[in-house]
PDB file of N, CA and C in Angstrom:
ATOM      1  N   UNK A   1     -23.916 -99.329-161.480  1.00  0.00           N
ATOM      2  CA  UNK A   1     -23.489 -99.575-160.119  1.00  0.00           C
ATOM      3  C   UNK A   1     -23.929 -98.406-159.236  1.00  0.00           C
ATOM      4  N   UNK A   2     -24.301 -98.608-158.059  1.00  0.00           N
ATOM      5  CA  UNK A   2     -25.200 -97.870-157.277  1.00  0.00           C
ATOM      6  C   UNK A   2     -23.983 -96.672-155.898  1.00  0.00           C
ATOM      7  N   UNK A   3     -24.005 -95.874-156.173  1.00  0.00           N
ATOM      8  CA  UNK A   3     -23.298 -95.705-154.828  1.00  0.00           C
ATOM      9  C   UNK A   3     -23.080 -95.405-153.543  1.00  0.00           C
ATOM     10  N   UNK A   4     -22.231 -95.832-152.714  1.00  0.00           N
ATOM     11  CA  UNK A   4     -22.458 -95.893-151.366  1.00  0.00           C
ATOM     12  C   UNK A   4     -22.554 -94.373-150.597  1.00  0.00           C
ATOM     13  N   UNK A   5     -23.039 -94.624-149.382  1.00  0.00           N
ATOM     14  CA  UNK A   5     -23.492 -93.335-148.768  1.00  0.00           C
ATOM     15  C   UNK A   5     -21.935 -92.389-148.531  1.00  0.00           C
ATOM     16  N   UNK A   6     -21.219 -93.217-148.364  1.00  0.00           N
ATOM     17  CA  UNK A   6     -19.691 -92.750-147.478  1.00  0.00           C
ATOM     18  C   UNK A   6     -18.836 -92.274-148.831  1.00  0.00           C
ATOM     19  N   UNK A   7     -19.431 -92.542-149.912  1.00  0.00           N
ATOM     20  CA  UNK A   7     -18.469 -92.059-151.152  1.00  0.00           C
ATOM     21  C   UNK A   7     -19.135 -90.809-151.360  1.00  0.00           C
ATOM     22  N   UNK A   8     -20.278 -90.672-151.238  1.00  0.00           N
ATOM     23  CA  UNK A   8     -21.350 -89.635-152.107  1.00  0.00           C
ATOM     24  C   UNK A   8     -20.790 -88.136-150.961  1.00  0.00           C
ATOM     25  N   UNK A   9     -21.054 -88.914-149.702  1.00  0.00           N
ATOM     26  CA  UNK A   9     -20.407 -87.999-148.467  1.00  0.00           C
ATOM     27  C   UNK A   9     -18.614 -86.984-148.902  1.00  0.00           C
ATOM     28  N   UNK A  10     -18.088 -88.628-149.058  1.00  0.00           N
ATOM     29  CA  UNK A  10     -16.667 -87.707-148.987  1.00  0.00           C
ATOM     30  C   UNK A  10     -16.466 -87.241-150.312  1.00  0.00           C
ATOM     31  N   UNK A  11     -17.325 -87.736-151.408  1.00  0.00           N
ATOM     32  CA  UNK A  11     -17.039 -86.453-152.960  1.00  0.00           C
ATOM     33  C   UNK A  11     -17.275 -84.806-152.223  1.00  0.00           C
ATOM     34  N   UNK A  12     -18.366 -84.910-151.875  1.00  0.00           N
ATOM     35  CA  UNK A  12     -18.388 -83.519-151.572  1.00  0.00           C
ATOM     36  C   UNK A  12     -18.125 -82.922-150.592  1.00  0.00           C
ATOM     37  N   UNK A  13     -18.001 -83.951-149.616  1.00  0.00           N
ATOM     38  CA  UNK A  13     -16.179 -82.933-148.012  1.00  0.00           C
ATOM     39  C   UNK A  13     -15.397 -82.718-148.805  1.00  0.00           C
ATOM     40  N   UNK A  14     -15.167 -83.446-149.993  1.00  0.00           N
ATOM     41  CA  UNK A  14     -13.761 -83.092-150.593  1.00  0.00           C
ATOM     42  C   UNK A  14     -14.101 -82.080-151.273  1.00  0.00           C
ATOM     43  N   UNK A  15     -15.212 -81.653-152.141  1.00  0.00           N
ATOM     44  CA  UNK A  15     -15.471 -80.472-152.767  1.00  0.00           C
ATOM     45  C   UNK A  15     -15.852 -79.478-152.173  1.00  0.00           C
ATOM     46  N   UNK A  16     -16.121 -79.571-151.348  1.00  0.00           N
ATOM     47  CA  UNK A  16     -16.679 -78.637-150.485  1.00  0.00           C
ATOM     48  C   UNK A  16     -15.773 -78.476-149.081  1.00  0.00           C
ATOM     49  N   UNK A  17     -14.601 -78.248-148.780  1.00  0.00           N
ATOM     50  CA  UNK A  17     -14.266 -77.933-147.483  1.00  0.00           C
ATOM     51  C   UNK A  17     -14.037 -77.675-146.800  1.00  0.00           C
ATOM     52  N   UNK A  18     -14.863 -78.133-144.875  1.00  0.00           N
ATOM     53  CA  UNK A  18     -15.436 -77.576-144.233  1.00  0.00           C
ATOM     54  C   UNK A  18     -16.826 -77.486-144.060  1.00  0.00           C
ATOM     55  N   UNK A  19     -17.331 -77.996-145.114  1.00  0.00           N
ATOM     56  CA  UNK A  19     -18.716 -78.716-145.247  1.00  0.00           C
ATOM     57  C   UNK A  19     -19.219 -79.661-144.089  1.00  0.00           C
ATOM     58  N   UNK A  20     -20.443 -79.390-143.205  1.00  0.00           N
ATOM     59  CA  UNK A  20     -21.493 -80.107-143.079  1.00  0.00           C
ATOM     60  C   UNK A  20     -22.085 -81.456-143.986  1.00  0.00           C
ATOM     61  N   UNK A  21     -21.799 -82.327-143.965  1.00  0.00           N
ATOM     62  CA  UNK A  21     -22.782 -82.829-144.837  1.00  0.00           C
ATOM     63  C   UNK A  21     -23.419 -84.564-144.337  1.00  0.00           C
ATOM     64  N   UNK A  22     -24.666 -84.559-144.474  1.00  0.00           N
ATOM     65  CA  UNK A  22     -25.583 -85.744-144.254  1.00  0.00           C
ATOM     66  C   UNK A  22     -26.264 -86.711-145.262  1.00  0.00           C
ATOM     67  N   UNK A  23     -25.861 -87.527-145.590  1.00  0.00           N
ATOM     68  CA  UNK A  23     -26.658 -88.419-146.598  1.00  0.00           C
ATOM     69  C   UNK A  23     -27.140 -89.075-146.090  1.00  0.00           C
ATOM     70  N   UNK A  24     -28.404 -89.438-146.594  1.00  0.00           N
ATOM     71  CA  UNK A  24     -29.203 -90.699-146.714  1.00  0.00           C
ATOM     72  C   UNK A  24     -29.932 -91.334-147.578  1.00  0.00           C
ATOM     73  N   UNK A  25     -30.276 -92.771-147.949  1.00  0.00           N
ATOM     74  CA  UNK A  25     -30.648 -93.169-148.881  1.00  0.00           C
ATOM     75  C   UNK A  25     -32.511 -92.984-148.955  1.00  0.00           C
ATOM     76  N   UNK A  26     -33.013 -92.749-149.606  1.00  0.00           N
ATOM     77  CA  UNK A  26     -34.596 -92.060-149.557  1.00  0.00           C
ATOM     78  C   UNK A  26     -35.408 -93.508-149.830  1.00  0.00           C
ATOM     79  N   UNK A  27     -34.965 -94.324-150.443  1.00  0.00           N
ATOM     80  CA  UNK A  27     -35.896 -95.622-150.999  1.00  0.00           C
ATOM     81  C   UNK A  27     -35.160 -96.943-150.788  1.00  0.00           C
ATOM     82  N   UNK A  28     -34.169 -97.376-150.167  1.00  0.00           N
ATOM     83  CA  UNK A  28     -32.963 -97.966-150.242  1.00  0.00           C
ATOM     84  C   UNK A  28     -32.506 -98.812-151.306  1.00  0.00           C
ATOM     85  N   UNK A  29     -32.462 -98.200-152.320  1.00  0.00           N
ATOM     86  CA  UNK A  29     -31.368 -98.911-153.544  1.00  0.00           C
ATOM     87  C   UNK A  29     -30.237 -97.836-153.720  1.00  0.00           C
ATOM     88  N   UNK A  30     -29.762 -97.187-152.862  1.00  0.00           N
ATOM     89  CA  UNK A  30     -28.452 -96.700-153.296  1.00  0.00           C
ATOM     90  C   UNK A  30     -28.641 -95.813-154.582  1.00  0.00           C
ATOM     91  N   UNK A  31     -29.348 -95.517-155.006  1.00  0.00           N
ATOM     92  CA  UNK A  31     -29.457 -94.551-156.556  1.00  0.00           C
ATOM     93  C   UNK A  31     -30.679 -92.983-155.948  1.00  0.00           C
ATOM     94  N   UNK A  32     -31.687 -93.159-155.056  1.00  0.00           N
ATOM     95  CA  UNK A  32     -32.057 -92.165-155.058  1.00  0.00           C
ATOM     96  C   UNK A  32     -31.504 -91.390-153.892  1.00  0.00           C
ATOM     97  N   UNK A  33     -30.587 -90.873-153.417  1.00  0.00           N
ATOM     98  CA  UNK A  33     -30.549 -90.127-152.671  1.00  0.00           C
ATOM     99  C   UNK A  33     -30.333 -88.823-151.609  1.00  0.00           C
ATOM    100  N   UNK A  34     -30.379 -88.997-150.610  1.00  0.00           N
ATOM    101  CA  UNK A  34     -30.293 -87.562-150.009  1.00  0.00           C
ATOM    102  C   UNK A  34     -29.430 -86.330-149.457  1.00  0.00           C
ATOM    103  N   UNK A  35     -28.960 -85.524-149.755  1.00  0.00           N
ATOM    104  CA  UNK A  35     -28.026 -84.742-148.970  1.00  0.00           C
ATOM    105  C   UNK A  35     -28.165 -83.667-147.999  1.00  0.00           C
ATOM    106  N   UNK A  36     -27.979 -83.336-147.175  1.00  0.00           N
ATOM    107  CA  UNK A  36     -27.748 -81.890-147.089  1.00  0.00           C
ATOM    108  C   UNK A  36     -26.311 -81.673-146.593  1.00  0.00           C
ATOM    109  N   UNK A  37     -26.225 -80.215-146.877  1.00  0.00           N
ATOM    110  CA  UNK A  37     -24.945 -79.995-147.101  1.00  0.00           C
ATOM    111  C   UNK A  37     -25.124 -78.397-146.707  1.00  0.00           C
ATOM    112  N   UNK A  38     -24.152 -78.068-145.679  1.00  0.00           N
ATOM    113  CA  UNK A  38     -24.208 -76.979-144.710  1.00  0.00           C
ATOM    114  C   UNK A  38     -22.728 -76.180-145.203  1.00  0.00           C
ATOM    115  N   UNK A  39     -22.515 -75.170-145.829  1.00  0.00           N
ATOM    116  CA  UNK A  39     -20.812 -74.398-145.975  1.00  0.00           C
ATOM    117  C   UNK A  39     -21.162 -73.457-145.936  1.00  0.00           C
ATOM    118  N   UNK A  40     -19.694 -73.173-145.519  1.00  0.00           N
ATOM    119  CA  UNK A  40     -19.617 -71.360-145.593  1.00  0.00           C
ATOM    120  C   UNK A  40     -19.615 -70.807-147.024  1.00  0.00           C
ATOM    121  N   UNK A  41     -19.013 -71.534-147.924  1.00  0.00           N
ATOM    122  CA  UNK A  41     -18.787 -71.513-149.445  1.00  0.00           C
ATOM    123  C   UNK A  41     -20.372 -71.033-149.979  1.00  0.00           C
ATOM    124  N   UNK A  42     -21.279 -71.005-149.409  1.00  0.00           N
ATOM    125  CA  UNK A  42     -22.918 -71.195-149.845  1.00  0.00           C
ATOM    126  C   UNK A  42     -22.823 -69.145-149.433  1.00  0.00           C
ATOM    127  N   UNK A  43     -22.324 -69.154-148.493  1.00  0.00           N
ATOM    128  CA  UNK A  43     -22.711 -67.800-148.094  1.00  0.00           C
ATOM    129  C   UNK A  43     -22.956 -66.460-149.735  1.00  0.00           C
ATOM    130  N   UNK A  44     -23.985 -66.156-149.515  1.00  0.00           N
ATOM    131  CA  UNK A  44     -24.229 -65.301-150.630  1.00  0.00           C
ATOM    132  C   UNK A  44     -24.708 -65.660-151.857  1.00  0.00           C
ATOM    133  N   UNK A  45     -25.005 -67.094-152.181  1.00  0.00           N
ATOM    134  CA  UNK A  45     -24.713 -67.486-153.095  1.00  0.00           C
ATOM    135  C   UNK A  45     -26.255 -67.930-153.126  1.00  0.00           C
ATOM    136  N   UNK A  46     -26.858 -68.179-154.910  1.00  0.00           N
ATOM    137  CA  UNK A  46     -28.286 -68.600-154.780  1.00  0.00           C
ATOM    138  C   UNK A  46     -28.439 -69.902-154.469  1.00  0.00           C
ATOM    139  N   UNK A  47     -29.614 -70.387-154.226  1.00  0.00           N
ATOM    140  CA  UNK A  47     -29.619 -72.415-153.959  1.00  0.00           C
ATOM    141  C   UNK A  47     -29.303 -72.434-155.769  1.00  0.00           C
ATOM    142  N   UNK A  48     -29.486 -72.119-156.735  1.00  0.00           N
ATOM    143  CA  UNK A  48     -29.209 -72.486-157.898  1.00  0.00           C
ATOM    144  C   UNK A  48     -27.587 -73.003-157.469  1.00  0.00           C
ATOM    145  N   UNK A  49     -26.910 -71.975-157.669  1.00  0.00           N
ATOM    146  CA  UNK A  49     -25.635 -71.983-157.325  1.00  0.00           C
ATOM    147  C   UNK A  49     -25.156 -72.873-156.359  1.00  0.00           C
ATOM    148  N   UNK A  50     -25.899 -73.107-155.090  1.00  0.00           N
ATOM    149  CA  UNK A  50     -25.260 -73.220-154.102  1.00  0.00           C
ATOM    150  C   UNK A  50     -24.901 -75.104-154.585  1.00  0.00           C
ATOM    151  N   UNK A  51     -26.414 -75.398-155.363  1.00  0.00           N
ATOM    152  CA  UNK A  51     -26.726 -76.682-155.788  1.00  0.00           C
ATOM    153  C   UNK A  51     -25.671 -76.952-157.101  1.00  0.00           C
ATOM    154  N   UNK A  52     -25.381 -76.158-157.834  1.00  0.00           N
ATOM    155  CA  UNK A  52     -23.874 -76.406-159.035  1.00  0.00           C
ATOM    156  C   UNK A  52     -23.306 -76.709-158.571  1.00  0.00           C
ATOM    157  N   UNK A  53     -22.842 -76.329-157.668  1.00  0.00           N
ATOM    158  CA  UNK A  53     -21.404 -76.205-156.773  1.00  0.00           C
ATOM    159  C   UNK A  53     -21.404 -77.523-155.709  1.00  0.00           C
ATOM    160  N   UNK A  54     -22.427 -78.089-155.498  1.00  0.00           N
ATOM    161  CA  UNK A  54     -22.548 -79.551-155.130  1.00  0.00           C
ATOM    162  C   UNK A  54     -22.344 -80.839-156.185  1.00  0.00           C
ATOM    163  N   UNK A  55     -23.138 -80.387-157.247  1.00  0.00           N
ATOM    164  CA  UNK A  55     -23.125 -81.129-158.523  1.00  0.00           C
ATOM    165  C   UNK A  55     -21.823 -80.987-159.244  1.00  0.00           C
ATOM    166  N   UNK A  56     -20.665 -80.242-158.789  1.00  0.00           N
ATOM    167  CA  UNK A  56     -19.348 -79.829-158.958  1.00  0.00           C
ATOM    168  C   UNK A  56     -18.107 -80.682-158.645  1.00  0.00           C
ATOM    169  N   UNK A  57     -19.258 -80.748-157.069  1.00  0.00           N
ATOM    170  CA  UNK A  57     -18.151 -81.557-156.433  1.00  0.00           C
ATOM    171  C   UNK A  57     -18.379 -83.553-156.796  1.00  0.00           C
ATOM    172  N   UNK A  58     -19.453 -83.526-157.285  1.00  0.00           N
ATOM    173  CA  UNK A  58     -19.974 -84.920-157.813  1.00  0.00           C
ATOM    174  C   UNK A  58     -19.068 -85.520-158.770  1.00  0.00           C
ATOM    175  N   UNK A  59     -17.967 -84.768-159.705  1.00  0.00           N
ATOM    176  CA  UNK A  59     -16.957 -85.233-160.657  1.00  0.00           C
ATOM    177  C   UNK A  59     -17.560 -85.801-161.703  1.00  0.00           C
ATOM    178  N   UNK A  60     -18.716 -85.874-162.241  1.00  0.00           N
ATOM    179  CA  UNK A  60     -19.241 -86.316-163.088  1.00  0.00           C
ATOM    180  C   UNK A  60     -20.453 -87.435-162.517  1.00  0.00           C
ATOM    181  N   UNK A  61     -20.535 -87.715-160.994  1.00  0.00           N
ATOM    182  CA  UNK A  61     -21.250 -88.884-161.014  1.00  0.00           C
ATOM    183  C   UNK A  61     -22.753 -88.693-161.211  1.00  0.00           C
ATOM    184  N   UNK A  62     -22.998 -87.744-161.024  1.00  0.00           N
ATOM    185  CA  UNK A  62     -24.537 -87.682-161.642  1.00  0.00           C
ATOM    186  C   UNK A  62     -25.213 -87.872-162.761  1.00  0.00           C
ATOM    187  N   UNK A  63     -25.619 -89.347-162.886  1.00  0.00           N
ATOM    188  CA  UNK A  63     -26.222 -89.265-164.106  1.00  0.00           C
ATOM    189  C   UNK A  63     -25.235 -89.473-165.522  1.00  0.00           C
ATOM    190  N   UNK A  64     -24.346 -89.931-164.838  1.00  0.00           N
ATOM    191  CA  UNK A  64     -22.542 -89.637-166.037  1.00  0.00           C
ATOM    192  C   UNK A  64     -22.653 -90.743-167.140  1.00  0.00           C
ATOM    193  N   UNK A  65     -21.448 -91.155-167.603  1.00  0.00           N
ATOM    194  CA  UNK A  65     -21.613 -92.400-168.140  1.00  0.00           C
ATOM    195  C   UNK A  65     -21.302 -93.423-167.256  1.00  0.00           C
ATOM    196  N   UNK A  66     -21.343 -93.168-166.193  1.00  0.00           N
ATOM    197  CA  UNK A  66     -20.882 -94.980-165.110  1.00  0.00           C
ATOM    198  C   UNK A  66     -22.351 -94.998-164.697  1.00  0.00           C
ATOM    199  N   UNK A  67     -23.429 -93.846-164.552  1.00  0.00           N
ATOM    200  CA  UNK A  67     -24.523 -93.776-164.074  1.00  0.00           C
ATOM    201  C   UNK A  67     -24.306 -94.359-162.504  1.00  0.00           C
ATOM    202  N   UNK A  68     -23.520 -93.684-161.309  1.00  0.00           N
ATOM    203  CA  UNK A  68     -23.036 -94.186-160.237  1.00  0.00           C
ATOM    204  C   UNK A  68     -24.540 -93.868-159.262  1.00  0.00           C
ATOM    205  N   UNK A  69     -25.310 -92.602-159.788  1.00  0.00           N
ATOM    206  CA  UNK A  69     -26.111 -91.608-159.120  1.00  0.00           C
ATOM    207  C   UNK A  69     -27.328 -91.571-160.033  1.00  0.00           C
ATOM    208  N   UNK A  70     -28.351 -92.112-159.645  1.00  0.00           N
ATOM    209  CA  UNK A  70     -29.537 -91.258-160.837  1.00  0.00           C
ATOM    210  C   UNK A  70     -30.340 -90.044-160.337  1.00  0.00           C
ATOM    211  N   UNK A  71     -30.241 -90.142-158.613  1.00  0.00           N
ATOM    212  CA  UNK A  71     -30.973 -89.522-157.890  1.00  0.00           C
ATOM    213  C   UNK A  71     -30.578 -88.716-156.619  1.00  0.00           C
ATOM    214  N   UNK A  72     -30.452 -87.158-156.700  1.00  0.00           N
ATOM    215  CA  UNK A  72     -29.849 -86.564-155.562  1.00  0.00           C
ATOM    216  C   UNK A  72     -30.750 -85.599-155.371  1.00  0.00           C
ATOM    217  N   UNK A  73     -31.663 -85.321-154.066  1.00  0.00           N
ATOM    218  CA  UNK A  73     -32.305 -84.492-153.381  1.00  0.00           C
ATOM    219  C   UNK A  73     -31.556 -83.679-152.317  1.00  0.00           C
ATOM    220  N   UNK A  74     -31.373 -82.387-152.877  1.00  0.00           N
ATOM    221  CA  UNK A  74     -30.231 -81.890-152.260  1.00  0.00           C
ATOM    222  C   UNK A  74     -31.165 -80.599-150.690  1.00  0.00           C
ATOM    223  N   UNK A  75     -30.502 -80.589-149.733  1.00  0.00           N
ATOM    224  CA  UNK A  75     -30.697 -79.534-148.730  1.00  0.00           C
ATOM    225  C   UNK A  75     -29.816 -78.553-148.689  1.00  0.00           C
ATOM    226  N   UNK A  76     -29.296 -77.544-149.233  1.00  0.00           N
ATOM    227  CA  UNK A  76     -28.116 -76.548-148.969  1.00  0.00           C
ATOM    228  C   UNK A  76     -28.380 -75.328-148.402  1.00  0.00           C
ATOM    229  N   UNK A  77     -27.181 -75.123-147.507  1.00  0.00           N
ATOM    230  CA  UNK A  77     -27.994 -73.655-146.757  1.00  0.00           C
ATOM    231  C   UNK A  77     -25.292 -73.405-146.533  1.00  0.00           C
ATOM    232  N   UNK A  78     -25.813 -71.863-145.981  1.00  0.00           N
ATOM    233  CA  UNK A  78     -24.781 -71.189-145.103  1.00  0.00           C
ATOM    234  C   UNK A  78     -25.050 -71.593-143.664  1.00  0.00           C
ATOM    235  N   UNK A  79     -24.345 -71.838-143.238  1.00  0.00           N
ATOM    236  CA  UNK A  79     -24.275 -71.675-141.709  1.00  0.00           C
ATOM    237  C   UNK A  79     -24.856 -70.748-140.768  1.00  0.00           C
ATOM    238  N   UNK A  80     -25.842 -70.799-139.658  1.00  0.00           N
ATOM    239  CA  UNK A  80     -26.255 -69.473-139.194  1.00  0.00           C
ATOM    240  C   UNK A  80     -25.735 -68.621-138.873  1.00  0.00           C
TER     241      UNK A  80
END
């Protein structure tokens, strides 16, 4: 099952918050897609990291056993 833009969104407002964040679907089947994601939480931190800590807030959906997500192209930055 594929998931929607507004779930993928609020997993990670909820993991992240205070978060920026923008999805969009890159191919439109709901499985590949896009984020970026703007926090203060990022400050200092490497894109390795900054990108765990997204994949954190995912609860397992990446790639899990429901396979909700096969595909996330992530944008992460700190705030200017």
């Amino acid at each position: 099952m594929a998931m929607e833009l507004s779930q993928l969104k609020q997993l990670i407002e909820e993991g992240l918050p205070g978060s920026q964040v923008t999805v969009s679907d890159l191919v439109g089947d709901k499985n590949h897609l896009s984020a970026t994601v703007v926090s203060e939480a990022f400050r200092g931190k490497s894109r390795v990291q900054q990108h765990q800590m997204v994949y954190g807030a995912l609860k397992g959906k990446m790639d899990g056993a429901d396979g909700e997500l096969h595909a996330l192209q992530l944008s992460t930055s700190a705030p200017d």
